[in-house]
C-alpha atoms as a PDB file:
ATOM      1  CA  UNK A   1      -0.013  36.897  16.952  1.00  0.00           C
ATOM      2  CA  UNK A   2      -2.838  35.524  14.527  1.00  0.00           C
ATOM      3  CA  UNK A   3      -3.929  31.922  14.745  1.00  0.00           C
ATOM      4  CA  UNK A   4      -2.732  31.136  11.347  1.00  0.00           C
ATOM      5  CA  UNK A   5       0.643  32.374  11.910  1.00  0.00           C
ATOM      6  CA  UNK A   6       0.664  30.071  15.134  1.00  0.00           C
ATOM      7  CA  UNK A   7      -0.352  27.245  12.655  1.00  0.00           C
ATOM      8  CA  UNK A   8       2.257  28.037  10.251  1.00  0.00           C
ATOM      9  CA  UNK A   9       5.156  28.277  13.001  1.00  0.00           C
ATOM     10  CA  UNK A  10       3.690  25.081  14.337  1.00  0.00           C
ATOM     11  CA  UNK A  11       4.117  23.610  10.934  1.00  0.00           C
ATOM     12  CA  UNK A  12       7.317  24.516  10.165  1.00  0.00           C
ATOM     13  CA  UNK A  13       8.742  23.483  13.175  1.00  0.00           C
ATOM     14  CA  UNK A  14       7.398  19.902  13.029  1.00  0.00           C
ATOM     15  CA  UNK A  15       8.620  19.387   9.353  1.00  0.00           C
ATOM     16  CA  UNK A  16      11.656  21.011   9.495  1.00  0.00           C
ATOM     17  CA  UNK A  17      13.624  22.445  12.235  1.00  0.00           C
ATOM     18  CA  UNK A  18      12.319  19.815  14.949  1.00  0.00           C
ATOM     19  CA  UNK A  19      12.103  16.722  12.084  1.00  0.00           C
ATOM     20  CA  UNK A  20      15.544  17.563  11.174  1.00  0.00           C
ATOM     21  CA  UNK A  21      17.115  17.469  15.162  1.00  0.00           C
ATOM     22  CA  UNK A  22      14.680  14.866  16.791  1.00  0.00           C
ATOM     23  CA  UNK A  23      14.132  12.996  13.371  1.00  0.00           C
ATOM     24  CA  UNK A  24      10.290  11.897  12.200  1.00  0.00           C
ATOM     25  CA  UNK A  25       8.060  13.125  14.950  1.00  0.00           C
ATOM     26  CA  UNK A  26       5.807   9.200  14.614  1.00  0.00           C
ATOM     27  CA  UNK A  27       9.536   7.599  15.107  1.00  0.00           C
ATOM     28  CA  UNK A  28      10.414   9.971  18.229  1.00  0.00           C
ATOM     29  CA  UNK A  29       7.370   9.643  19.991  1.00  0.00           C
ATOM     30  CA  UNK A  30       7.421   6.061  19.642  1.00  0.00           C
ATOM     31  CA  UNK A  31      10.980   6.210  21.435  1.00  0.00           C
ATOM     32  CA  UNK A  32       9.990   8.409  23.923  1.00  0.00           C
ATOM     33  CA  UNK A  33       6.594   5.708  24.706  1.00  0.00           C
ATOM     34  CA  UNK A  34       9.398   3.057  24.965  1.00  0.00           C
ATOM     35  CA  UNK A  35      11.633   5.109  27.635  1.00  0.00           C
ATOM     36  CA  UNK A  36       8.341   6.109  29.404  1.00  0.00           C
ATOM     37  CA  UNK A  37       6.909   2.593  29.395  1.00  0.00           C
ATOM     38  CA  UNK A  38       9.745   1.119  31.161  1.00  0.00           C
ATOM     39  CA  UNK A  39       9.548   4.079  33.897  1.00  0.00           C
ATOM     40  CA  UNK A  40       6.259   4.132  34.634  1.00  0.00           C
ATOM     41  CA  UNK A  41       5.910  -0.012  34.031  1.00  0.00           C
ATOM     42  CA  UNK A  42       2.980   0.092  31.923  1.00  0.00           C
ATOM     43  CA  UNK A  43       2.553   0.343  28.041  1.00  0.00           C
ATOM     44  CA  UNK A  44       2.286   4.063  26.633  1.00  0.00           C
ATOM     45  CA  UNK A  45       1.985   4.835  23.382  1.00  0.00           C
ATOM     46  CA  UNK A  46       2.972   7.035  20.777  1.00  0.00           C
ATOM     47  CA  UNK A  47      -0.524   9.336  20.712  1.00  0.00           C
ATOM     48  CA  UNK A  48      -0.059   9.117  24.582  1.00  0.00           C
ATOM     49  CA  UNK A  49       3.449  10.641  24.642  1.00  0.00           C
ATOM     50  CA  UNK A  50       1.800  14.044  21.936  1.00  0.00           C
ATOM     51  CA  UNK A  51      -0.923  13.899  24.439  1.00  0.00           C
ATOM     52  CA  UNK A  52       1.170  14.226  27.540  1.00  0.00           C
ATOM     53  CA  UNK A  53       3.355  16.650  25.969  1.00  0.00           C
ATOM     54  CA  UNK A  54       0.529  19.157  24.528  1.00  0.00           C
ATOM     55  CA  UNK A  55      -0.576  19.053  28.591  1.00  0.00           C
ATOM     56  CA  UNK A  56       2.851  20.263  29.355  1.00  0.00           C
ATOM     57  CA  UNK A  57       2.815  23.377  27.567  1.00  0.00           C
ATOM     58  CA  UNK A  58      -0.942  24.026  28.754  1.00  0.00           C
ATOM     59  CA  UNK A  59       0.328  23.638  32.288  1.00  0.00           C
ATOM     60  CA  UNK A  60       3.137  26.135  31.467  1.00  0.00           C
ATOM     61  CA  UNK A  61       0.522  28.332  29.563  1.00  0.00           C
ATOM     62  CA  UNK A  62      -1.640  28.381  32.977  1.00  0.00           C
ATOM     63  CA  UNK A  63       0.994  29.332  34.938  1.00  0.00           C
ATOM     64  CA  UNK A  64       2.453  31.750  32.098  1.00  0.00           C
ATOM     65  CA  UNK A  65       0.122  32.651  29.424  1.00  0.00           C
ATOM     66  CA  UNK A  66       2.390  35.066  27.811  1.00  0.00           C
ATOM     67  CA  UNK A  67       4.812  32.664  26.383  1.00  0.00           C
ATOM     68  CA  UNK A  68       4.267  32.015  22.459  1.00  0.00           C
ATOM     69  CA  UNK A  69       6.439  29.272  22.595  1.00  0.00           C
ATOM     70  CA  UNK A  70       4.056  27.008  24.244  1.00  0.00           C
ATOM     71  CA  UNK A  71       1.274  27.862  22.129  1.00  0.00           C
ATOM     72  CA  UNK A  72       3.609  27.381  18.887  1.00  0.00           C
ATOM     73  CA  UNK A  73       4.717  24.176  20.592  1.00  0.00           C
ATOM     74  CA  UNK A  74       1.359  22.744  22.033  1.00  0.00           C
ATOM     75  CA  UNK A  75       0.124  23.382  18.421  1.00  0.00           C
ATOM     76  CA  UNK A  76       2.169  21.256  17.276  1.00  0.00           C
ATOM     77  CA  UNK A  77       1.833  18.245  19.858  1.00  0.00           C
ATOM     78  CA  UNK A  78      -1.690  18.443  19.040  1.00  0.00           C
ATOM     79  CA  UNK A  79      -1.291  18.081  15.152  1.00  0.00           C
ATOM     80  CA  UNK A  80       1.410  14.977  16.187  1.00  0.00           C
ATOM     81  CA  UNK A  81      -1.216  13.559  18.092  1.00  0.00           C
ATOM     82  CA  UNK A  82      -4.262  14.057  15.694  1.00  0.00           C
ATOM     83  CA  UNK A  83      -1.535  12.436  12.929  1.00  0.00           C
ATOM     84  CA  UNK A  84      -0.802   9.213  14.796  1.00  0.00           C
ATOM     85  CA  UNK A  85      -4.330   8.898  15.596  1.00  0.00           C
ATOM     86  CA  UNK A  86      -5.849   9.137  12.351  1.00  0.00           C
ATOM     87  CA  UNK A  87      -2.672   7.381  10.368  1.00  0.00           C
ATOM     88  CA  UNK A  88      -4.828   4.418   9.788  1.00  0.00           C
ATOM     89  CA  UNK A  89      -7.900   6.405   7.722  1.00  0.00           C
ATOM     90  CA  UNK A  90      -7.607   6.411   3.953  1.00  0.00           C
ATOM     91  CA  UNK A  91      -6.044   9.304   2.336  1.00  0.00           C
ATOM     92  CA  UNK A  92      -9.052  10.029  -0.145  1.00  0.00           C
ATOM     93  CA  UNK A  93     -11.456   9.860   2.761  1.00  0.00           C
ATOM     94  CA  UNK A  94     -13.867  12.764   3.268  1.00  0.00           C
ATOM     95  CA  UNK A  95     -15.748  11.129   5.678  1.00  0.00           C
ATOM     96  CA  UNK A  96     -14.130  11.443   8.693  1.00  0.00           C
ATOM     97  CA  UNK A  97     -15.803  11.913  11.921  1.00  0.00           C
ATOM     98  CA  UNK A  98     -13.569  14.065  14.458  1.00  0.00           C
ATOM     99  CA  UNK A  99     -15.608  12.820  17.169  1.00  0.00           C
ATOM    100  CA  UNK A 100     -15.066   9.381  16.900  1.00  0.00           C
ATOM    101  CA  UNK A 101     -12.193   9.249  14.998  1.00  0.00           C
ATOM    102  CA  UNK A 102     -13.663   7.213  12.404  1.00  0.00           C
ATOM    103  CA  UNK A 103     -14.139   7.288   8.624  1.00  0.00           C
ATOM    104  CA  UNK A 104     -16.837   5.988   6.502  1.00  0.00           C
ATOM    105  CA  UNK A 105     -14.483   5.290   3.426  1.00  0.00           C
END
């Protein structure tokens, strides 16, 4: 299947079929940091949670690399993750450093 087809499934998973069963993906991952948190005793946070989860499907993908799900899915962990962790940077900004994480607005 072609990247950008991957991208789009991604997509409209995450801002429809997903965002209408788990509710906003920010909100969920927040609730899942909270459950986490308490299990594991120590603070995890939102960007954690999209982190832990995009590992998930890689480790799935190593073991089974023919499963599009996981790539669909990890896609979209990865764009949750990159969301919450740039949510503070400007809109306008053109600036932005993917490296750091930073923006020069």
């Amino acid at each position: 299947m072609e990247r950008r087809l991957i991208l789009s499934h991604a997509i409209e998973l995450t801002e429809n079929d997903r965002n209408l069963q788990h509710g906003d993906p920010r909100e969920n991952h927040e609730r899942i940091a909270g459950i986490w948190s308490v299990i594991l005793g120590q603070p995890i946070t939102a960007h954690q949670v999209a982190l832990c989860m995009a590992g998930m499907k890689l480790a799935r993908l190593a073991y089974n690399p023919d499963v599009l799900d996981s790539y669909i899915d990890g896609a979209a962990y990865f764009a949750i993750a990159g969301e919450i962790a740039t949510e503070k940077l400007k809109p306008e900004c053109t600036g932005f450093d993917p490296q750091s994480l930073e923006c020069d607005c």
